[in-house]
PDB file of N, CA and C in Angstrom:
ATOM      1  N   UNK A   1     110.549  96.709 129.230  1.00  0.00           N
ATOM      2  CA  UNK A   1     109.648  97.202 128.194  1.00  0.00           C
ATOM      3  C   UNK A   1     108.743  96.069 127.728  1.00  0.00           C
ATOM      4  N   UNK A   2     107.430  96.509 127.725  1.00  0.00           N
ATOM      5  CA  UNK A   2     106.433  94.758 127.004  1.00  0.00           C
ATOM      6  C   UNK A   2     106.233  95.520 125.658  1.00  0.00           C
ATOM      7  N   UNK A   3     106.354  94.560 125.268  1.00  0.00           N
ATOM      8  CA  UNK A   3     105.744  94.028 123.448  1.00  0.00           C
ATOM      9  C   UNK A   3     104.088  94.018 123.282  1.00  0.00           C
ATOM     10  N   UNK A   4     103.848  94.337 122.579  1.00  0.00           N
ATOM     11  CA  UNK A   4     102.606  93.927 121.778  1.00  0.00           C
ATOM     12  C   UNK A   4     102.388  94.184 120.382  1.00  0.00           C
ATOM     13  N   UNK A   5     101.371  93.965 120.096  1.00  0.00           N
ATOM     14  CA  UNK A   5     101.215  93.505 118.522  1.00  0.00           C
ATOM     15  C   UNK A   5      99.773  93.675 118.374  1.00  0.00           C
ATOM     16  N   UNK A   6      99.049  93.726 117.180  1.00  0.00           N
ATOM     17  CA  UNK A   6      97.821  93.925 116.682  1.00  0.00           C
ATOM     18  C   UNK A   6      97.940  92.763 115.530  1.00  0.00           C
ATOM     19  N   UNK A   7      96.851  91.748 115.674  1.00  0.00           N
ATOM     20  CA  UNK A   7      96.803  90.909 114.917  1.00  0.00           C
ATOM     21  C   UNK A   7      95.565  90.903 114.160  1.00  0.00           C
ATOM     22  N   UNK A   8      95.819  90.979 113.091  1.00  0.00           N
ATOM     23  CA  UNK A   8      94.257  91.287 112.108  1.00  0.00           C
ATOM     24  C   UNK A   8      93.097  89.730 112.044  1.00  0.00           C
ATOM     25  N   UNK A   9      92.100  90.335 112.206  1.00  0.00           N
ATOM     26  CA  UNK A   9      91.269  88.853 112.898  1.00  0.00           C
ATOM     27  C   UNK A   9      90.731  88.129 111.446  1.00  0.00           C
ATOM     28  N   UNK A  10      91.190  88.302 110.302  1.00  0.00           N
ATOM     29  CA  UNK A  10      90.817  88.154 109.260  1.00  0.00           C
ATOM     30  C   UNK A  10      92.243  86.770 109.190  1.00  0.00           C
ATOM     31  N   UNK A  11      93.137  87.160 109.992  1.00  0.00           N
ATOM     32  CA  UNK A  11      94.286  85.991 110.086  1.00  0.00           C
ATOM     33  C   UNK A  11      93.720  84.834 111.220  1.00  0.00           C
ATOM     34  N   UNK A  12      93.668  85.329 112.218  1.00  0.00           N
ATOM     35  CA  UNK A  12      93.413  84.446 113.091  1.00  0.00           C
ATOM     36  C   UNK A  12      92.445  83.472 112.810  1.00  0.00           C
ATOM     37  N   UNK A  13      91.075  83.771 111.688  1.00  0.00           N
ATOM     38  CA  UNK A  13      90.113  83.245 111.659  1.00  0.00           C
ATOM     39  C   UNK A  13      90.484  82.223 110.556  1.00  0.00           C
ATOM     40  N   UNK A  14      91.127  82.467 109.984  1.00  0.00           N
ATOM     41  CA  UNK A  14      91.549  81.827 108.512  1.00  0.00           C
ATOM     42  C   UNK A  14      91.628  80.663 108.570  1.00  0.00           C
ATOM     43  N   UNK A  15      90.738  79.796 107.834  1.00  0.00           N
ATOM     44  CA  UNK A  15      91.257  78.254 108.315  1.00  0.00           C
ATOM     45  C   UNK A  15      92.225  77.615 107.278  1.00  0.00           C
ATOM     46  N   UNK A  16      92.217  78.346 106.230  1.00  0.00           N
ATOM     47  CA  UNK A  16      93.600  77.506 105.390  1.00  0.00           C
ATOM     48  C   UNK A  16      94.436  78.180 105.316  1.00  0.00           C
ATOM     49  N   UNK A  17      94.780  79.142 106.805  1.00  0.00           N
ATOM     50  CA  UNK A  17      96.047  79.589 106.912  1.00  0.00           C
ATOM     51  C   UNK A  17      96.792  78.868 108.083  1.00  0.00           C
ATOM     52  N   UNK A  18      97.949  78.122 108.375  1.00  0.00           N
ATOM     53  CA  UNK A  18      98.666  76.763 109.208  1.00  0.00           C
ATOM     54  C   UNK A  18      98.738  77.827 110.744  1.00  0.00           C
ATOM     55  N   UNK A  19      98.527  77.126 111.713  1.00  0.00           N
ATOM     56  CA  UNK A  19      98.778  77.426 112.943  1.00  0.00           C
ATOM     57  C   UNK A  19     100.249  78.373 113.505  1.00  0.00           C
ATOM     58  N   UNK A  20     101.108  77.442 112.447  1.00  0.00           N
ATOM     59  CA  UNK A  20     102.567  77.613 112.490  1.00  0.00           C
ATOM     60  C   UNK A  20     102.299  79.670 111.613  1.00  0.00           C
ATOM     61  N   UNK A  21     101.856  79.698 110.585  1.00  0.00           N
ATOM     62  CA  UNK A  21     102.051  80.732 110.245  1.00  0.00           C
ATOM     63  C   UNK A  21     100.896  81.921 110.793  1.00  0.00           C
ATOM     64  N   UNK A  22     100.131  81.320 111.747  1.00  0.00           N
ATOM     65  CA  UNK A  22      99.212  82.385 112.351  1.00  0.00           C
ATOM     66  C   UNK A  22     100.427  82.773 113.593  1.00  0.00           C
ATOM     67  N   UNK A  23     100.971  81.669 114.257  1.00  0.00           N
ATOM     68  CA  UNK A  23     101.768  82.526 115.131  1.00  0.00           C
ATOM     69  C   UNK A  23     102.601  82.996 114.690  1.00  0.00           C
ATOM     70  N   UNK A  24     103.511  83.166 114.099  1.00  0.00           N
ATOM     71  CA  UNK A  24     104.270  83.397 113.234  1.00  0.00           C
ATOM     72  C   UNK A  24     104.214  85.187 113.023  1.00  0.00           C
ATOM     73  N   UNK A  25     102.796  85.350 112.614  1.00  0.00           N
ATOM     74  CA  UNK A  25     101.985  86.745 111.744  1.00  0.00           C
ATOM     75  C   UNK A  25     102.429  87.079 113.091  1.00  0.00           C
ATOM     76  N   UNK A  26     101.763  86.575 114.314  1.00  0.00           N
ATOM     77  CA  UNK A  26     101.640  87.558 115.891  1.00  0.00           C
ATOM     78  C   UNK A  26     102.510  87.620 116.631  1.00  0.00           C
ATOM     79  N   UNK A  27     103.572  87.045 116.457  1.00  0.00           N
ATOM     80  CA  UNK A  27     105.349  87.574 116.682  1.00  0.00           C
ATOM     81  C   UNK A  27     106.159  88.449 115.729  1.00  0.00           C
ATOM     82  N   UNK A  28     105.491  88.824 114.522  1.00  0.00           N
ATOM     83  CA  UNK A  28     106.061  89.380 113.400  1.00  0.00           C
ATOM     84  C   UNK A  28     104.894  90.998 114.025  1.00  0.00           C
ATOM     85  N   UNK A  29     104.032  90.975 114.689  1.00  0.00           N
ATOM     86  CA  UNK A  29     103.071  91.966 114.865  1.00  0.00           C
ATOM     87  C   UNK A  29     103.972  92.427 115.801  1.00  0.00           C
ATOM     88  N   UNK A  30     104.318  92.036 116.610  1.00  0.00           N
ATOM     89  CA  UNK A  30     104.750  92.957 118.102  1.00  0.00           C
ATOM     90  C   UNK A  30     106.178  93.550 117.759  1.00  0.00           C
ATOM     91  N   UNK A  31     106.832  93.243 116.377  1.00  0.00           N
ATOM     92  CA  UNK A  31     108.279  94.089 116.196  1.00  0.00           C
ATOM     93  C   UNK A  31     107.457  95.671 115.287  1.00  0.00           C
ATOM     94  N   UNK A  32     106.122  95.177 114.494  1.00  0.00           N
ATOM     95  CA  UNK A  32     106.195  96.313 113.631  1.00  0.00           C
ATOM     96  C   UNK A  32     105.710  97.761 114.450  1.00  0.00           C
ATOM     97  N   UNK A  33     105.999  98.825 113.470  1.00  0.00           N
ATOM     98  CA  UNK A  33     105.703 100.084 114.105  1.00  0.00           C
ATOM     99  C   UNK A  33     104.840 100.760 113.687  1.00  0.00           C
ATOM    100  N   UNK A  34     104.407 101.874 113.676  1.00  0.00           N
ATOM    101  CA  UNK A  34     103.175 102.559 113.553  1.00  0.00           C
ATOM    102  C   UNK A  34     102.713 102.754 111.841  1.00  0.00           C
ATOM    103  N   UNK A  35     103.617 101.921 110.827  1.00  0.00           N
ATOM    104  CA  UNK A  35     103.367 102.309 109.547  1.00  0.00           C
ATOM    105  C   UNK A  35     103.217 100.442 109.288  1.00  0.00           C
ATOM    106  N   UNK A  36     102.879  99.598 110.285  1.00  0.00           N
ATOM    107  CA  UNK A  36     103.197  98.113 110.250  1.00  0.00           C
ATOM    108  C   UNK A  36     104.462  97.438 109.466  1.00  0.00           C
ATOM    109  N   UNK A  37     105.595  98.016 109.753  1.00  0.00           N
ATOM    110  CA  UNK A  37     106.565  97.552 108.934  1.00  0.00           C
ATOM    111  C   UNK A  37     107.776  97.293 110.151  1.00  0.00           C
ATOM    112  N   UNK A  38     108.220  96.082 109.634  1.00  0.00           N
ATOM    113  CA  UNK A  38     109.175  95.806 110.607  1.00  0.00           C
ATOM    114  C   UNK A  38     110.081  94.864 109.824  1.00  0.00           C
ATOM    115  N   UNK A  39     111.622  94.767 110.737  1.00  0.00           N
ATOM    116  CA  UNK A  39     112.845  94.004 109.868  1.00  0.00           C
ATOM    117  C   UNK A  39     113.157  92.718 110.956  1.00  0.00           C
ATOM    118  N   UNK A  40     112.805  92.054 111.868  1.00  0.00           N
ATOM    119  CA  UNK A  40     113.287  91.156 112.292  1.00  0.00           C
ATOM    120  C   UNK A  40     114.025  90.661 111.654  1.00  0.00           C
ATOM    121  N   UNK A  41     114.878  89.641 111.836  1.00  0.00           N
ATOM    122  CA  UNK A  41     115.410  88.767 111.220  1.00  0.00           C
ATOM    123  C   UNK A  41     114.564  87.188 111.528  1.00  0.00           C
ATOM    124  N   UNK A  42     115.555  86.461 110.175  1.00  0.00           N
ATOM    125  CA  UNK A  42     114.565  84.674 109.862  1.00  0.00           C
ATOM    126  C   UNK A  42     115.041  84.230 111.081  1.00  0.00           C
ATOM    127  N   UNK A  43     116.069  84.353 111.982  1.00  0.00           N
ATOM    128  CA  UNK A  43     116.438  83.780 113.043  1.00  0.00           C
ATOM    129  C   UNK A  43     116.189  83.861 114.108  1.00  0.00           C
ATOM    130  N   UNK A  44     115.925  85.631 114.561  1.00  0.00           N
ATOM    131  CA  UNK A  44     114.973  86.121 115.519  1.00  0.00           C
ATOM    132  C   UNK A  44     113.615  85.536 115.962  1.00  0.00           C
ATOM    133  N   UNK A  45     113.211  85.396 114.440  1.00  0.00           N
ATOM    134  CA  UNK A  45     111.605  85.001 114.726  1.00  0.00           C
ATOM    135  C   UNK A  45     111.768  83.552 114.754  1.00  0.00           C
ATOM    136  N   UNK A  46     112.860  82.669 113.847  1.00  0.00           N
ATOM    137  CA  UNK A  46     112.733  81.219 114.182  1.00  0.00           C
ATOM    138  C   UNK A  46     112.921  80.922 115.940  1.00  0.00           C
ATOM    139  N   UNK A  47     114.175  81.518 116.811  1.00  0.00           N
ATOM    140  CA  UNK A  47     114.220  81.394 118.087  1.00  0.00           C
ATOM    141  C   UNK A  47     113.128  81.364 118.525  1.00  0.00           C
ATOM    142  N   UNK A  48     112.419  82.817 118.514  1.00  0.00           N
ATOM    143  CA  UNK A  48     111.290  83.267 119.431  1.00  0.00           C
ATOM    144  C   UNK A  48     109.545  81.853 119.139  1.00  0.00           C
ATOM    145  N   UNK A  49     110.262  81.183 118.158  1.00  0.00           N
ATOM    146  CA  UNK A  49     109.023  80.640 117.554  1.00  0.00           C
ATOM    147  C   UNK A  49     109.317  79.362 117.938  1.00  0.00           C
ATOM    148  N   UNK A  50     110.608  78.817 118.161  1.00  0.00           N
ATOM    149  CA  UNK A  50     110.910  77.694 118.400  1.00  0.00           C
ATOM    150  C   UNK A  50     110.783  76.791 117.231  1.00  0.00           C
ATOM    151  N   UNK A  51     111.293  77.237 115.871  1.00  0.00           N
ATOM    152  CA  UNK A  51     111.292  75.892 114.937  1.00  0.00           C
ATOM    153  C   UNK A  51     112.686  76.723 113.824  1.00  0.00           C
ATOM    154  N   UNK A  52     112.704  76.222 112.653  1.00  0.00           N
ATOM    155  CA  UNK A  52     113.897  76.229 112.012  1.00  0.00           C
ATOM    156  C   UNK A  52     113.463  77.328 111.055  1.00  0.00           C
ATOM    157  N   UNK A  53     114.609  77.980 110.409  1.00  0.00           N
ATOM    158  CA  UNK A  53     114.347  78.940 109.961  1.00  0.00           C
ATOM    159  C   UNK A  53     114.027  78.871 108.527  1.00  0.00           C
ATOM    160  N   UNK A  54     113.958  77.538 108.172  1.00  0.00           N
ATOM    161  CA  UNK A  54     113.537  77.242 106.651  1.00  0.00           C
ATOM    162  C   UNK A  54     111.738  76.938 107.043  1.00  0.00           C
ATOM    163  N   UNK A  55     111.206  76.504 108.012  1.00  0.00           N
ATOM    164  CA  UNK A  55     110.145  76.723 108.730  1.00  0.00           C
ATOM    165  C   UNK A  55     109.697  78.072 108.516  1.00  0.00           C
ATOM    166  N   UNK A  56     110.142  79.167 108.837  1.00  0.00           N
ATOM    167  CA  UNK A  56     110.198  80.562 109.569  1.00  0.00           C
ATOM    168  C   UNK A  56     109.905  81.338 107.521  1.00  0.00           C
ATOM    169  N   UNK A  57     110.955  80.965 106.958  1.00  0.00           N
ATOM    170  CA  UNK A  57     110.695  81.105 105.067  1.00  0.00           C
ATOM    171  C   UNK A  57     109.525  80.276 104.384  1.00  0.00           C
ATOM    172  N   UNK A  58     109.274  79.496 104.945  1.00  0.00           N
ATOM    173  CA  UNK A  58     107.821  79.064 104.213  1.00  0.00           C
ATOM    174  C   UNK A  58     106.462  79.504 104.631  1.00  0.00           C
ATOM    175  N   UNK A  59     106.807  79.679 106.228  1.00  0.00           N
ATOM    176  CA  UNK A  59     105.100  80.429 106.808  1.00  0.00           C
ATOM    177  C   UNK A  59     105.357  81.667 106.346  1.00  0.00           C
ATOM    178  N   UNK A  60     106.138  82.829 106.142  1.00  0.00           N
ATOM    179  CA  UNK A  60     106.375  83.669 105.629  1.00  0.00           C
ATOM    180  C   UNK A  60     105.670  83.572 104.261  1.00  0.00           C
ATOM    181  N   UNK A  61     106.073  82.784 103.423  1.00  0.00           N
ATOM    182  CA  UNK A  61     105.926  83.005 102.166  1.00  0.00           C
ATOM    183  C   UNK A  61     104.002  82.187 101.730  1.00  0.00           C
ATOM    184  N   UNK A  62     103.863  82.003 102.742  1.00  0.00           N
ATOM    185  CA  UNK A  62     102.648  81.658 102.916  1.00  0.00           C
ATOM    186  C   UNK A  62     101.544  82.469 103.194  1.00  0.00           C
ATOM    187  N   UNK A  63     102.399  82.869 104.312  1.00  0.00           N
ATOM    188  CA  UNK A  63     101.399  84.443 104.462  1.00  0.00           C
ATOM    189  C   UNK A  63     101.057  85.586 103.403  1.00  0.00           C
ATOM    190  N   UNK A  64     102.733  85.700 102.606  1.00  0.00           N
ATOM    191  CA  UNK A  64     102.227  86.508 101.479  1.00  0.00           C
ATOM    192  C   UNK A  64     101.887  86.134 100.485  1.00  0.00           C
ATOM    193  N   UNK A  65     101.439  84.659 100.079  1.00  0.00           N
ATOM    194  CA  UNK A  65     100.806  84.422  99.230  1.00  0.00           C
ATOM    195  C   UNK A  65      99.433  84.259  99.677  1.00  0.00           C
ATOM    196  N   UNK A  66      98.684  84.604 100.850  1.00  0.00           N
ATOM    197  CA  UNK A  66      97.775  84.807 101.447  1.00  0.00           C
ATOM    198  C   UNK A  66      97.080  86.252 101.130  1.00  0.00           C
ATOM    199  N   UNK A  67      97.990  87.024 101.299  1.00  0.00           N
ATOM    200  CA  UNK A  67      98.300  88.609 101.012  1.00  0.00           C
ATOM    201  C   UNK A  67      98.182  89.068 102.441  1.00  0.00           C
ATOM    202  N   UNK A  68      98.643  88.619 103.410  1.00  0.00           N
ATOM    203  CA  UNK A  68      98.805  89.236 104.828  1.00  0.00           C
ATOM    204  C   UNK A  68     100.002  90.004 104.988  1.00  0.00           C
ATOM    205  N   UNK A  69     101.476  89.765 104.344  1.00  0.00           N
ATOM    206  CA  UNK A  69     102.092  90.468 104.576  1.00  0.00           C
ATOM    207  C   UNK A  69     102.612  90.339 103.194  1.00  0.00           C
ATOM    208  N   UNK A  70     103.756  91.788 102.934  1.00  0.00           N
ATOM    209  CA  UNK A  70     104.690  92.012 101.979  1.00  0.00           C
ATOM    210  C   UNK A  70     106.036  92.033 102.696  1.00  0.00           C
ATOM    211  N   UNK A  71     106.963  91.522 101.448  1.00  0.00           N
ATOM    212  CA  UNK A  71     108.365  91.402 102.011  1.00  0.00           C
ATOM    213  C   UNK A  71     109.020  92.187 100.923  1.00  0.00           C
ATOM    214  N   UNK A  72     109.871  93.215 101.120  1.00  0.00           N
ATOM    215  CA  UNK A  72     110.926  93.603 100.033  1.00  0.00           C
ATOM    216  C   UNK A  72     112.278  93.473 100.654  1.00  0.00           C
ATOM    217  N   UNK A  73     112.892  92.487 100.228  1.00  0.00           N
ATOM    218  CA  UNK A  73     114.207  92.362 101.329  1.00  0.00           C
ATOM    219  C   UNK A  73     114.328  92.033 102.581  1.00  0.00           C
ATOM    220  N   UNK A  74     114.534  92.799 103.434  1.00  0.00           N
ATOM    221  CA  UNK A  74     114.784  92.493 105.182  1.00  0.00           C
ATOM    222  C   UNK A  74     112.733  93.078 105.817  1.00  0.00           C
ATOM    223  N   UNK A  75     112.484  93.742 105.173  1.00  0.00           N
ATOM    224  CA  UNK A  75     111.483  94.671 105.371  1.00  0.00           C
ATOM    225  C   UNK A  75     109.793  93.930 105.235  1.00  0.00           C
ATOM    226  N   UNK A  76     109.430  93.484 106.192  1.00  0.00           N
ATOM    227  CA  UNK A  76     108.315  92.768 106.549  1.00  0.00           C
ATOM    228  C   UNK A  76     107.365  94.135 106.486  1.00  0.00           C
ATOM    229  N   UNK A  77     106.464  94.498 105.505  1.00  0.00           N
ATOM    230  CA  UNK A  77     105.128  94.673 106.150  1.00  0.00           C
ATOM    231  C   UNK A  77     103.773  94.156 106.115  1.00  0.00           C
ATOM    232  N   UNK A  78     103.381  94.082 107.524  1.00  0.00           N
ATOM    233  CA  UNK A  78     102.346  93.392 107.716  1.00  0.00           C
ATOM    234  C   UNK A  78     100.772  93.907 106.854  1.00  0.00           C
ATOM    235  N   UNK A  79      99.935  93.249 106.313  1.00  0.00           N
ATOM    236  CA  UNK A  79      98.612  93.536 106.149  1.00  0.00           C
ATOM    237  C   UNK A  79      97.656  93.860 106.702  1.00  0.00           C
TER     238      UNK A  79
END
């Protein structure tokens, strides 16, 4: 089965948003589903990302202080 993802170009373009949390957004894109909401886990995406998962909680929390994504709990949705 392949993956994909829709990455909003309003992220990609962003220049005071960190490299680390643009990829980040576009591995967090290819789990969500047709309402952009998805539950990975901090560990899932730290593996797939290759860095630590306190890494993985700050580009996160970066992003939504960006307003790209919302988090309520396990429940990522993307912007």
């Amino acid at each position: 089965m392949k993956r994909f993802g829709i990455v909003n170009y309003e992220v990609v373009t962003d220049p005071e948003l960190s490299l680390q949390a643009k990829g980040i957004y576009a591995v967090i894109s290819t789990y969500c589903n047709s309402n952009r909401t998805c539950y990975p886990s901090i560990a899932t995406i730290a593996d797939l990302c290759d860095v630590s998962t306190r890494t993985v909680d700050r580009k996160l929390k970066e992003l939504k202080n960006k307003g790209y994504l919302e988090r309520n709990g396990k429940i990522i949705k993307v912007l």
